[in-house]
N, C-alpha and C. Protein backbone atom coordinates (compact mmCIF):
# COMPACT_ATOMS: atom_id res chain seq x y z
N UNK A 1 -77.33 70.22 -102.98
CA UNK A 1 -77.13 69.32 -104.10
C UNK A 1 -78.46 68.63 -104.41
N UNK A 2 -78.47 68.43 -105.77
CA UNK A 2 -79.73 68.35 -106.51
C UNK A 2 -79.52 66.73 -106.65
N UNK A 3 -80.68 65.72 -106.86
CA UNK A 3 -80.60 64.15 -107.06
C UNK A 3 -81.50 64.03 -108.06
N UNK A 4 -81.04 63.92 -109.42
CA UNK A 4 -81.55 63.34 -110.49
C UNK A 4 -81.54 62.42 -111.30
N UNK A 5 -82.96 61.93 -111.67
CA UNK A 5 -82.41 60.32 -112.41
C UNK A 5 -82.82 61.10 -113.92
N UNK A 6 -81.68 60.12 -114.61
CA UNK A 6 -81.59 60.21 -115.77
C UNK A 6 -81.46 58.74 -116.76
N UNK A 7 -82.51 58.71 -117.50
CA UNK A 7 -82.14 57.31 -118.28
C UNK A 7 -81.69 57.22 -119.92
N UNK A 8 -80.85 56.60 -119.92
CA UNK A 8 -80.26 56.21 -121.62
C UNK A 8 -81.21 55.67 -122.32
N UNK A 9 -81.62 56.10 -123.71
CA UNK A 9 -80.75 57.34 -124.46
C UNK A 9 -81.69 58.65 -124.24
N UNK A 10 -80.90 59.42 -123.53
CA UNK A 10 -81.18 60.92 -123.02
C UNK A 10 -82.17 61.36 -124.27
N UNK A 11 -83.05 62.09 -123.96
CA UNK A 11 -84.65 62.91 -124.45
C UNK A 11 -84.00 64.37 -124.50
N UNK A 12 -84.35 64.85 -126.06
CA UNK A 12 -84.27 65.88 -126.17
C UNK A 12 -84.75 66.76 -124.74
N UNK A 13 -83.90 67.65 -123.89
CA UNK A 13 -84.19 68.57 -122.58
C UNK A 13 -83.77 67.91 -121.65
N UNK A 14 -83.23 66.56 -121.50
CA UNK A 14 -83.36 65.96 -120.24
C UNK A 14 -81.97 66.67 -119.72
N UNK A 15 -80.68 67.17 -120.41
CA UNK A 15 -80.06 67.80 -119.82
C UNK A 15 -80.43 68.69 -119.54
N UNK A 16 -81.08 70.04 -119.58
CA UNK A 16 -81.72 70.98 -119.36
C UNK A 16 -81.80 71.06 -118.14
N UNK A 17 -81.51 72.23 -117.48
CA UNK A 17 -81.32 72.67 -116.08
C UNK A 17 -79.92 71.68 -114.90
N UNK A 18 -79.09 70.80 -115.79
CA UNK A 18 -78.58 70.55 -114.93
C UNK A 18 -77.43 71.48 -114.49
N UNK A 19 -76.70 71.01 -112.90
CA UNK A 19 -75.87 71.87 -112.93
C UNK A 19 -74.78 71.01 -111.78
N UNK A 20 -73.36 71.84 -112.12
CA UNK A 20 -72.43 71.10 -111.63
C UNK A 20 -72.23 70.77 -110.54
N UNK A 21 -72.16 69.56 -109.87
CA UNK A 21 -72.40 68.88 -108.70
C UNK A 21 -74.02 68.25 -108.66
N UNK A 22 -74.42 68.14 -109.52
CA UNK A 22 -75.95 67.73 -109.01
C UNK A 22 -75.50 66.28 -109.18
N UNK A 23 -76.38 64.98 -108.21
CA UNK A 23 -75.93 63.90 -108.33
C UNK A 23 -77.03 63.45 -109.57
N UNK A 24 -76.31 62.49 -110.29
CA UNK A 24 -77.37 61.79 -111.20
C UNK A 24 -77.49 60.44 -110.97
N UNK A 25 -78.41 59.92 -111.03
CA UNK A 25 -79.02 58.34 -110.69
C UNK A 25 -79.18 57.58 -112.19
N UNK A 26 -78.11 57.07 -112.86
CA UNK A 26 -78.27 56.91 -114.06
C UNK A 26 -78.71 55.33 -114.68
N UNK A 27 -79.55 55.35 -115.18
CA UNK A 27 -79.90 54.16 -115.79
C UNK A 27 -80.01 53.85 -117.19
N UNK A 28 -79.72 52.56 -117.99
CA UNK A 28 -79.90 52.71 -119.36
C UNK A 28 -78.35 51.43 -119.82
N UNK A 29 -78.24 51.73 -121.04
CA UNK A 29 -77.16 50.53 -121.90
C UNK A 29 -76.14 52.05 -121.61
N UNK A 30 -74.93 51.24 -121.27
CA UNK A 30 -74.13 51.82 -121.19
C UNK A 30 -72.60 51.08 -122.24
N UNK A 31 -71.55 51.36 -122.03
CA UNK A 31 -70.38 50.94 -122.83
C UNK A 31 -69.36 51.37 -122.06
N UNK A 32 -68.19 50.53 -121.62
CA UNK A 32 -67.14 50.57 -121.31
C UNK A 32 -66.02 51.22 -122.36
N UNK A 33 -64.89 51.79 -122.62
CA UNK A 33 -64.22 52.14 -122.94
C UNK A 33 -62.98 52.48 -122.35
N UNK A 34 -61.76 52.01 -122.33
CA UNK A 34 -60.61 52.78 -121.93
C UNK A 34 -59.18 53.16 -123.23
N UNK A 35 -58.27 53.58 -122.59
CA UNK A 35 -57.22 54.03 -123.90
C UNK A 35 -57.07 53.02 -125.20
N UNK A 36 -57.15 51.65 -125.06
CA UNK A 36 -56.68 51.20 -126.13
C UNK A 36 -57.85 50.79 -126.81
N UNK A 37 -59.23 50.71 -125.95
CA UNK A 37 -61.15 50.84 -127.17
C UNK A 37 -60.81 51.95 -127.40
N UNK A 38 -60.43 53.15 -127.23
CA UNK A 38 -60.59 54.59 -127.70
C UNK A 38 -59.80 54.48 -129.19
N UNK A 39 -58.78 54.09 -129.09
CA UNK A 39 -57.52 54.50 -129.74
C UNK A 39 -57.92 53.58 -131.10
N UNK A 40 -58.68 52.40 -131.18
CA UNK A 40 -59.56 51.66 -131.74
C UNK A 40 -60.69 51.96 -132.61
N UNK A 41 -61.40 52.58 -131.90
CA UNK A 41 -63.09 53.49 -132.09
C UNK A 41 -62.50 54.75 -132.67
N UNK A 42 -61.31 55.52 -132.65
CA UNK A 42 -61.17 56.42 -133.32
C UNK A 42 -60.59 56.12 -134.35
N UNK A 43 -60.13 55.42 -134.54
CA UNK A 43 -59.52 54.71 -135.98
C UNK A 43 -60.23 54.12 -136.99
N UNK A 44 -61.46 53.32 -136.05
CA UNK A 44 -62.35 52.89 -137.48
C UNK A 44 -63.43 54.34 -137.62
N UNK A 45 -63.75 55.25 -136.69
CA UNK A 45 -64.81 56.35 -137.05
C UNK A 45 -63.96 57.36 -137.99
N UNK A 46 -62.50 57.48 -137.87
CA UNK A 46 -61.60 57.87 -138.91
C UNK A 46 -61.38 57.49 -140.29
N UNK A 47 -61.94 56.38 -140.65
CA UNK A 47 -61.86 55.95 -141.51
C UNK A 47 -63.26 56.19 -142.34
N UNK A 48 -63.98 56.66 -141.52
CA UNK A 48 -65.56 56.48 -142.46
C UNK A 48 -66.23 55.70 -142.24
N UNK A 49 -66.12 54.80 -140.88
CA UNK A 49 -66.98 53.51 -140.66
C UNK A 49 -67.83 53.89 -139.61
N UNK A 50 -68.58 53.16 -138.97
CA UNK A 50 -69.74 53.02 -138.35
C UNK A 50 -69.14 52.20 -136.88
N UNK A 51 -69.61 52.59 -135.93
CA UNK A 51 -68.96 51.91 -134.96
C UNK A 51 -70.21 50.67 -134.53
N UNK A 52 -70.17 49.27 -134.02
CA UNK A 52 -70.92 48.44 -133.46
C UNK A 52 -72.07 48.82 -132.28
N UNK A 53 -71.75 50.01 -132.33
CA UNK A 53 -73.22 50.72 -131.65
C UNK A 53 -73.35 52.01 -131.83
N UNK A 54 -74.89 52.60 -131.18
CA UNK A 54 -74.88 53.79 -131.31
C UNK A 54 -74.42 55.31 -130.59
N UNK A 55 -73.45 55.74 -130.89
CA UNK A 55 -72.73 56.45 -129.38
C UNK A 55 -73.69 57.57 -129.33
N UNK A 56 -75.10 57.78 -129.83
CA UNK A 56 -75.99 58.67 -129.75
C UNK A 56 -76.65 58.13 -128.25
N UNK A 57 -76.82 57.03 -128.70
CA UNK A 57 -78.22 56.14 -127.62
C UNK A 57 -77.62 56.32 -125.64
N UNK A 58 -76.01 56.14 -125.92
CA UNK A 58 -75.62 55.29 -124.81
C UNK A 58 -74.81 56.36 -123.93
N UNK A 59 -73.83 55.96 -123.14
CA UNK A 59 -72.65 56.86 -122.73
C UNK A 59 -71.64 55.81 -122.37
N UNK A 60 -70.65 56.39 -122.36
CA UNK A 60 -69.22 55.69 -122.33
C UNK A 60 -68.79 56.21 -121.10
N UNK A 61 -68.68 54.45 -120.39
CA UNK A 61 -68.29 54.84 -118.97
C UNK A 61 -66.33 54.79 -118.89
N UNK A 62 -65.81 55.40 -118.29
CA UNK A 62 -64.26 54.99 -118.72
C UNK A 62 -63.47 54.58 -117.64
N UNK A 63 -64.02 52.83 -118.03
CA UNK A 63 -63.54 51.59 -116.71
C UNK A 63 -62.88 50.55 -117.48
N UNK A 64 -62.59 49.30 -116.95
CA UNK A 64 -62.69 48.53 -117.36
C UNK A 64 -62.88 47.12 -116.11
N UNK A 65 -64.07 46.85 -116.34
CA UNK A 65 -64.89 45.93 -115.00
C UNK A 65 -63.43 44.49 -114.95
N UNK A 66 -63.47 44.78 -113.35
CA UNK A 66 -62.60 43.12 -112.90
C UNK A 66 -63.57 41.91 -112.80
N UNK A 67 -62.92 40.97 -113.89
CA UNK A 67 -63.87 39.26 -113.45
C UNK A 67 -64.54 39.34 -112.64
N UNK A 68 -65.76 39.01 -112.65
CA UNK A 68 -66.75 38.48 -111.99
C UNK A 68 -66.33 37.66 -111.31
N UNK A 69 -66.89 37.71 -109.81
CA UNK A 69 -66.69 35.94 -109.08
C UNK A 69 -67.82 35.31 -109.65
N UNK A 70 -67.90 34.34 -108.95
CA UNK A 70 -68.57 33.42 -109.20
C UNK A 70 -70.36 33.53 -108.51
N UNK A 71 -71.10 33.49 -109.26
CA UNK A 71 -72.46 34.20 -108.55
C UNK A 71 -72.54 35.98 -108.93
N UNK A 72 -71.50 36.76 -109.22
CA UNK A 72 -72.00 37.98 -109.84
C UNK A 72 -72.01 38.91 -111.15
N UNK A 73 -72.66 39.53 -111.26
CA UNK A 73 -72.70 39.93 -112.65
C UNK A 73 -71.48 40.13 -113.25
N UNK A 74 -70.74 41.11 -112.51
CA UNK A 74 -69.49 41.97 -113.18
C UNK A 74 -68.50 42.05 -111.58
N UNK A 75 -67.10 42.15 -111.66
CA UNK A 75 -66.41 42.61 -110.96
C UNK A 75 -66.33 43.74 -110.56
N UNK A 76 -65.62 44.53 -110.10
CA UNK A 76 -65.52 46.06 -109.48
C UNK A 76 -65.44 46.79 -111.02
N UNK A 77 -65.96 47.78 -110.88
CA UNK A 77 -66.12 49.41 -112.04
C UNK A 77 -65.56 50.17 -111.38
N UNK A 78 -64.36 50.36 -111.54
CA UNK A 78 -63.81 51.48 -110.73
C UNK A 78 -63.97 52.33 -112.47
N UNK A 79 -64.23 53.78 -111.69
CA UNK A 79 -63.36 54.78 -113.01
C UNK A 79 -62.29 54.92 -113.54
N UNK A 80 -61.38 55.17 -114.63
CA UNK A 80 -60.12 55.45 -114.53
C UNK A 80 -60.22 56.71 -114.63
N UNK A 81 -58.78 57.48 -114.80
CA UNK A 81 -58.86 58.82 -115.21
C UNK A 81 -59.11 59.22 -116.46
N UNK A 82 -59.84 60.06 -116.21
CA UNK A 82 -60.78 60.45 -117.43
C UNK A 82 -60.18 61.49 -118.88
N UNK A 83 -58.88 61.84 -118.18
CA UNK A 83 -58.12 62.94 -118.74
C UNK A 83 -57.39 62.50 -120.13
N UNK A 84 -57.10 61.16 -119.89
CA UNK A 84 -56.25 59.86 -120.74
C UNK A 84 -57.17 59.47 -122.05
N UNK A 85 -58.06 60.08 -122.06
CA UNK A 85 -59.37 60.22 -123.55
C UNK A 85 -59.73 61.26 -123.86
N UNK A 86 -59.13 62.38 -123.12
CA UNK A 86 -59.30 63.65 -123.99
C UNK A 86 -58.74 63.81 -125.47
N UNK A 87 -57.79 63.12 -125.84
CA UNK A 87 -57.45 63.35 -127.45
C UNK A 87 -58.30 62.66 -128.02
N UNK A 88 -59.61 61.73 -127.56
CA UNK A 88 -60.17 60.99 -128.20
C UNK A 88 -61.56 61.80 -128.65
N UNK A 89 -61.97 63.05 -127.34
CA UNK A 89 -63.12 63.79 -127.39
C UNK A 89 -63.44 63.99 -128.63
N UNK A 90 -63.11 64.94 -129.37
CA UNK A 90 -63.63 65.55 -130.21
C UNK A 90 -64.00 64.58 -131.17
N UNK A 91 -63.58 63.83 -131.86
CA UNK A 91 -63.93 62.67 -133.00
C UNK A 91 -65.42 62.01 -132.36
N UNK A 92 -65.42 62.11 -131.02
CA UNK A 92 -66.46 61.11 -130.05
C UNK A 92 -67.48 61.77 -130.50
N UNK A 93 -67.63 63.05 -129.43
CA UNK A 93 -68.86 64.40 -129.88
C UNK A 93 -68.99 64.13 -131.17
N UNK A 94 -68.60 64.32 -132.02
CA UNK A 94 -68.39 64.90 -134.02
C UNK A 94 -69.47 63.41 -134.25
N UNK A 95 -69.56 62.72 -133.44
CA UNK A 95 -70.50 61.22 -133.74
C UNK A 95 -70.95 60.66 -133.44
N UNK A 96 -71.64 61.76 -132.36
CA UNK A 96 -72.84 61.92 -131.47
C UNK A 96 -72.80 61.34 -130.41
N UNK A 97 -71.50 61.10 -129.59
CA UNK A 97 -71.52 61.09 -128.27
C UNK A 97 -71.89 62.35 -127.25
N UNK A 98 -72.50 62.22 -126.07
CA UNK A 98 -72.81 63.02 -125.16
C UNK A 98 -72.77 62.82 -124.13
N UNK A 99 -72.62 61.77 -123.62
CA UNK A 99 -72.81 61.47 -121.96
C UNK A 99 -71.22 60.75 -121.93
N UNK A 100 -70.20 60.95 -120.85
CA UNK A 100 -68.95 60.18 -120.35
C UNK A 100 -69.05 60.62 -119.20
N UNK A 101 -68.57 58.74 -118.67
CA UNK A 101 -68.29 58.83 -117.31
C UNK A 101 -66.95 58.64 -116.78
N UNK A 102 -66.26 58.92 -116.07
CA UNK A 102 -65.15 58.88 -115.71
C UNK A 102 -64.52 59.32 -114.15
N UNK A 103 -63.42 59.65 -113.63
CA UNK A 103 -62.81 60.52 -112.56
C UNK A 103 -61.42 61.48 -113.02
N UNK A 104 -62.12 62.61 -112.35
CA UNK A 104 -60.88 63.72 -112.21
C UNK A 104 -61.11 64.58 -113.61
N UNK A 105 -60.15 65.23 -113.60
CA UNK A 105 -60.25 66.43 -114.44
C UNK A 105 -60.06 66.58 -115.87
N UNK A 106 -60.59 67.74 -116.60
CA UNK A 106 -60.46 67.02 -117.99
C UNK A 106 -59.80 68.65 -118.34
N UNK A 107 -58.99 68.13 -119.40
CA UNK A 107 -58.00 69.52 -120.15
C UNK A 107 -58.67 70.64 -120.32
N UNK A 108 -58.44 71.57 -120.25
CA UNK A 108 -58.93 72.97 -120.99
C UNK A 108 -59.68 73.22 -122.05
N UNK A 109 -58.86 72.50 -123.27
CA UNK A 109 -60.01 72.13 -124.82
C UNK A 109 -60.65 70.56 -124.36
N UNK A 110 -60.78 70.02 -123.94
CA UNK A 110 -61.83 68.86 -123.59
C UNK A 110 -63.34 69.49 -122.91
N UNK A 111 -63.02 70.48 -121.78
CA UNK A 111 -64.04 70.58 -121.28
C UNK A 111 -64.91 71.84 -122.40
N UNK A 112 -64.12 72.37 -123.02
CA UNK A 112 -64.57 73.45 -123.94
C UNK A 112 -65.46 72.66 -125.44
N UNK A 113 -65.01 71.37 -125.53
CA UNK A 113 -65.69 70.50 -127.05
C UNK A 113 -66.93 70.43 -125.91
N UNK A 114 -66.42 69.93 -124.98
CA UNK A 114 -68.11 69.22 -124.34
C UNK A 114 -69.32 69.83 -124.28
N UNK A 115 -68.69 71.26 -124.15
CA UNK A 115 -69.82 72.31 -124.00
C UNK A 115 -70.32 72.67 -124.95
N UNK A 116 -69.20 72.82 -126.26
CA UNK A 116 -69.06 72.95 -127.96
C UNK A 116 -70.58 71.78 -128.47
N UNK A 117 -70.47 70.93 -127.91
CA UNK A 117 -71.21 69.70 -128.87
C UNK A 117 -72.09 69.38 -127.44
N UNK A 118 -72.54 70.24 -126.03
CA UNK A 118 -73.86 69.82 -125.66
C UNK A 118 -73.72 68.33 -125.06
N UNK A 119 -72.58 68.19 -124.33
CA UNK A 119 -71.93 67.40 -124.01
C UNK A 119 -72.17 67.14 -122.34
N UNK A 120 -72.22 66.13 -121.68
CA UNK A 120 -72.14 65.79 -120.37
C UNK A 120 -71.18 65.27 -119.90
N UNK A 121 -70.55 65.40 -118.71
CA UNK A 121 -69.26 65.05 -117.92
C UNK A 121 -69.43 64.28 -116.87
N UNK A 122 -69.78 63.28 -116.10
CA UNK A 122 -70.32 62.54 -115.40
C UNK A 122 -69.17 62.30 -114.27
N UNK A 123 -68.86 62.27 -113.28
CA UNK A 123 -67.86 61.80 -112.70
C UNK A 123 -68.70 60.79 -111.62
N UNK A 124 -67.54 59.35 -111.66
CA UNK A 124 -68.02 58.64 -110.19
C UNK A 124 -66.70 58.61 -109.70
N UNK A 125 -67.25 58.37 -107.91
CA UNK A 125 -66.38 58.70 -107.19
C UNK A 125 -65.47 57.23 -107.18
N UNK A 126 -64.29 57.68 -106.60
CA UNK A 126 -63.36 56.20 -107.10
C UNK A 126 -62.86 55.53 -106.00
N UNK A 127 -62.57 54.23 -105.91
CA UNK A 127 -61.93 53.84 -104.50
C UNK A 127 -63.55 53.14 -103.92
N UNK A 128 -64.75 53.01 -104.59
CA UNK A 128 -66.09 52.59 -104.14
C UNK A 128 -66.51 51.42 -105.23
N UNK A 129 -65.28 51.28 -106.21
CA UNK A 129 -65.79 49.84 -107.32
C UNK A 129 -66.85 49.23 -106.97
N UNK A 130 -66.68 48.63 -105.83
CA UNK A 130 -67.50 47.19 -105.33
C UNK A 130 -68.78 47.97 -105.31
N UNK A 131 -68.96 48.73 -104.22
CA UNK A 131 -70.36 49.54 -104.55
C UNK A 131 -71.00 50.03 -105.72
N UNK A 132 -70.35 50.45 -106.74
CA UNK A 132 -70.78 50.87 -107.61
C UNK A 132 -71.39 49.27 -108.93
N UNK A 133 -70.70 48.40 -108.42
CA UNK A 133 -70.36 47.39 -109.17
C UNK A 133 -72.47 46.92 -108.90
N UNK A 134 -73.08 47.20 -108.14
CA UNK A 134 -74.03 46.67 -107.18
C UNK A 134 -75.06 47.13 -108.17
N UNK A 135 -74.82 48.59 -108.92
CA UNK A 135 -75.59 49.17 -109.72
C UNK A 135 -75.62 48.73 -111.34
N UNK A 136 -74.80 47.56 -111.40
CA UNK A 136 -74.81 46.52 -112.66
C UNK A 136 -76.03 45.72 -112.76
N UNK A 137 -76.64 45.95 -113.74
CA UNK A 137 -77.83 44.61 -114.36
C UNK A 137 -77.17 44.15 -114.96
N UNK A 138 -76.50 43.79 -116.14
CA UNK A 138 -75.85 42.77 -116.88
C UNK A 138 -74.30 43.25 -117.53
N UNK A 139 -74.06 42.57 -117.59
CA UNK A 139 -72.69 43.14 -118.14
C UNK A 139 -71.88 41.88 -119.34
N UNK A 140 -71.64 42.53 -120.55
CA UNK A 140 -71.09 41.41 -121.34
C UNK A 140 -70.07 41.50 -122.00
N UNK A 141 -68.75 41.40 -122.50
CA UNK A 141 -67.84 41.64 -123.22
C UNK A 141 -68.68 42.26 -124.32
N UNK A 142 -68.20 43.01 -125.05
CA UNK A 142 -69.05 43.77 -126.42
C UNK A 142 -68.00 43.18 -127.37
N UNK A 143 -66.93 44.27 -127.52
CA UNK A 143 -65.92 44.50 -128.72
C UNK A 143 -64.52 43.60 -128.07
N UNK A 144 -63.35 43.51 -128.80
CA UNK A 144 -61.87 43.39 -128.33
C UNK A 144 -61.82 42.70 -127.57
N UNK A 145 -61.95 41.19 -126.98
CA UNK A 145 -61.99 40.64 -125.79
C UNK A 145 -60.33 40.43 -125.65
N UNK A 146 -59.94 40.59 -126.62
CA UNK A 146 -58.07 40.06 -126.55
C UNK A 146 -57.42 41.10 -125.79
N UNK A 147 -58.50 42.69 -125.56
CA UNK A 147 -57.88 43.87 -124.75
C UNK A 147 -58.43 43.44 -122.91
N UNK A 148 -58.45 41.97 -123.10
CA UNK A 148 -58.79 41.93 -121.31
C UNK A 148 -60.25 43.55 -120.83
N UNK A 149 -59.40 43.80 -119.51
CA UNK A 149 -60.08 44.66 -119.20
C UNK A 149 -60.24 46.08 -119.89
N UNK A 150 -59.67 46.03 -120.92
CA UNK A 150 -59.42 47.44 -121.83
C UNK A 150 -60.51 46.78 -122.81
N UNK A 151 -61.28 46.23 -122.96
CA UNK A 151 -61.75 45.41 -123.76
C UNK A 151 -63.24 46.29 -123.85
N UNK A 152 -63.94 46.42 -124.48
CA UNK A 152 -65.23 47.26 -124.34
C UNK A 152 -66.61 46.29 -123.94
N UNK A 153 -67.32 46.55 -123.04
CA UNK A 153 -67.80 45.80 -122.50
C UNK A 153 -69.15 46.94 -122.68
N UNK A 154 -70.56 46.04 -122.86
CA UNK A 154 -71.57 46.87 -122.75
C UNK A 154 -72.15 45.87 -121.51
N UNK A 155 -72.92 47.21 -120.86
CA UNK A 155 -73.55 47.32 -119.62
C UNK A 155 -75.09 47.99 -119.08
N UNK A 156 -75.83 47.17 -118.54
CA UNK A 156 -77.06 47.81 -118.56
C UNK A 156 -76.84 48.58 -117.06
N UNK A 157 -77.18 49.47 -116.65
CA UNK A 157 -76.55 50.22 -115.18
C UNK A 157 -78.20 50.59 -114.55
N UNK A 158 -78.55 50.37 -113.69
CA UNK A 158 -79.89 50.95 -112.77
C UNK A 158 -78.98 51.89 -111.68
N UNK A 159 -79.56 53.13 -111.47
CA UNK A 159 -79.22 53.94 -110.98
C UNK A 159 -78.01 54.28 -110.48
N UNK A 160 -76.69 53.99 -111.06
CA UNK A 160 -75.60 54.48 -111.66
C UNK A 160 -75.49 55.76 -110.58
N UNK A 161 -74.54 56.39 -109.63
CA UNK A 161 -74.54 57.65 -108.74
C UNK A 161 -73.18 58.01 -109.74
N UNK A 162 -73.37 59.21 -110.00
CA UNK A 162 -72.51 59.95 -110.82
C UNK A 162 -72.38 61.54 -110.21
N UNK A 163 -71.93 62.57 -110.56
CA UNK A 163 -72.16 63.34 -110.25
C UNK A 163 -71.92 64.07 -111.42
N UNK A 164 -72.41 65.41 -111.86
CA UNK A 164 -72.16 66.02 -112.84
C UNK A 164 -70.95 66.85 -112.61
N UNK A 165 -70.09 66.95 -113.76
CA UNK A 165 -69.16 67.43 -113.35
C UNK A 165 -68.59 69.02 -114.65
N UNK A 166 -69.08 68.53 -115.98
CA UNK A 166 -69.31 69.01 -116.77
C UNK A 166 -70.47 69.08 -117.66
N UNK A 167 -71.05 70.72 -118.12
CA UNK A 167 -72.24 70.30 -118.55
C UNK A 167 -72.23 72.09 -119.38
């Protein structure tokens, strides 16, 4: 297994040569997303609008961070399952998303758009929140704060352990 860092927003080639299972060390602005930001973000990019950032620049991690204590940036990032935004894929790609992070497996036509639109599959491992939580520089409510933890939250991440899972 291969250990590569990769930083947001990905350089024309920087996917180039990866391959499945290689770990990635990811750094850069990231964005939270789960079912009900999705279900949201596809509704206003359905409509002809512009979303509050650029889903070219960033990647969409698919968590939603627990309260902070007191003294730290962000609470635990666990992944959710990643499978629960596959009806959201294709509209995502179509508007220049490329990088998602998530756990577990993704449908048959999900993993086939990703590859379709040059797409990355990121998986972190789950059940390690707190650890992963360690790889937070800042973290701020973004969009929806009334969706609690479903709420989209942007995130700056220093070396982020992911593993590739689709590519």
């Amino acid at each position: 297994m291969r250990e590569i860092r990769l930083s947001l927003p990905l350089k024309p080639g920087d996917m180039r040569g990866l391959e499945v299972s290689d770990k990635v060390l990811l750094s850069g602005d990231i964005y939270t997303a789960r079912d009900q930001a999705h279900k949201r973000m596809v509704d206003i990019l359905g409509q002809g609008q512009d979303l509050a950032f650029d889903l070219k620049k960033t990647a969409i991690f698919y968590c939603g961070p627990s309260p902070a204590r007191e003294g730290q940036i962000c609470g635990a990032v666990g992944p959710t399952t990643s499978y629960r935004m596959d009806p959201y894929v294709e509209i995502m790609l179509k508007h220049g998303l490329r990088v998602m992070i998530g756990k577990g497996d993704r449908g048959v036509e999900c993993v086939r758009l990703i590859k379709e639109y040059a797409g990355l599959y990121l998986t972190c491992v789950g059940g390690i929140s707190a650890v992963l939580s360690r790889h937070i520089v800042s973290c701020e409510t973004f969009l929806w704060p009334e969706l609690g933890t479903e709420a989209v939250f942007h995130m700056v991440v220093k070396d982020l352990p992911c593993y590739v899972a689709i590519v």
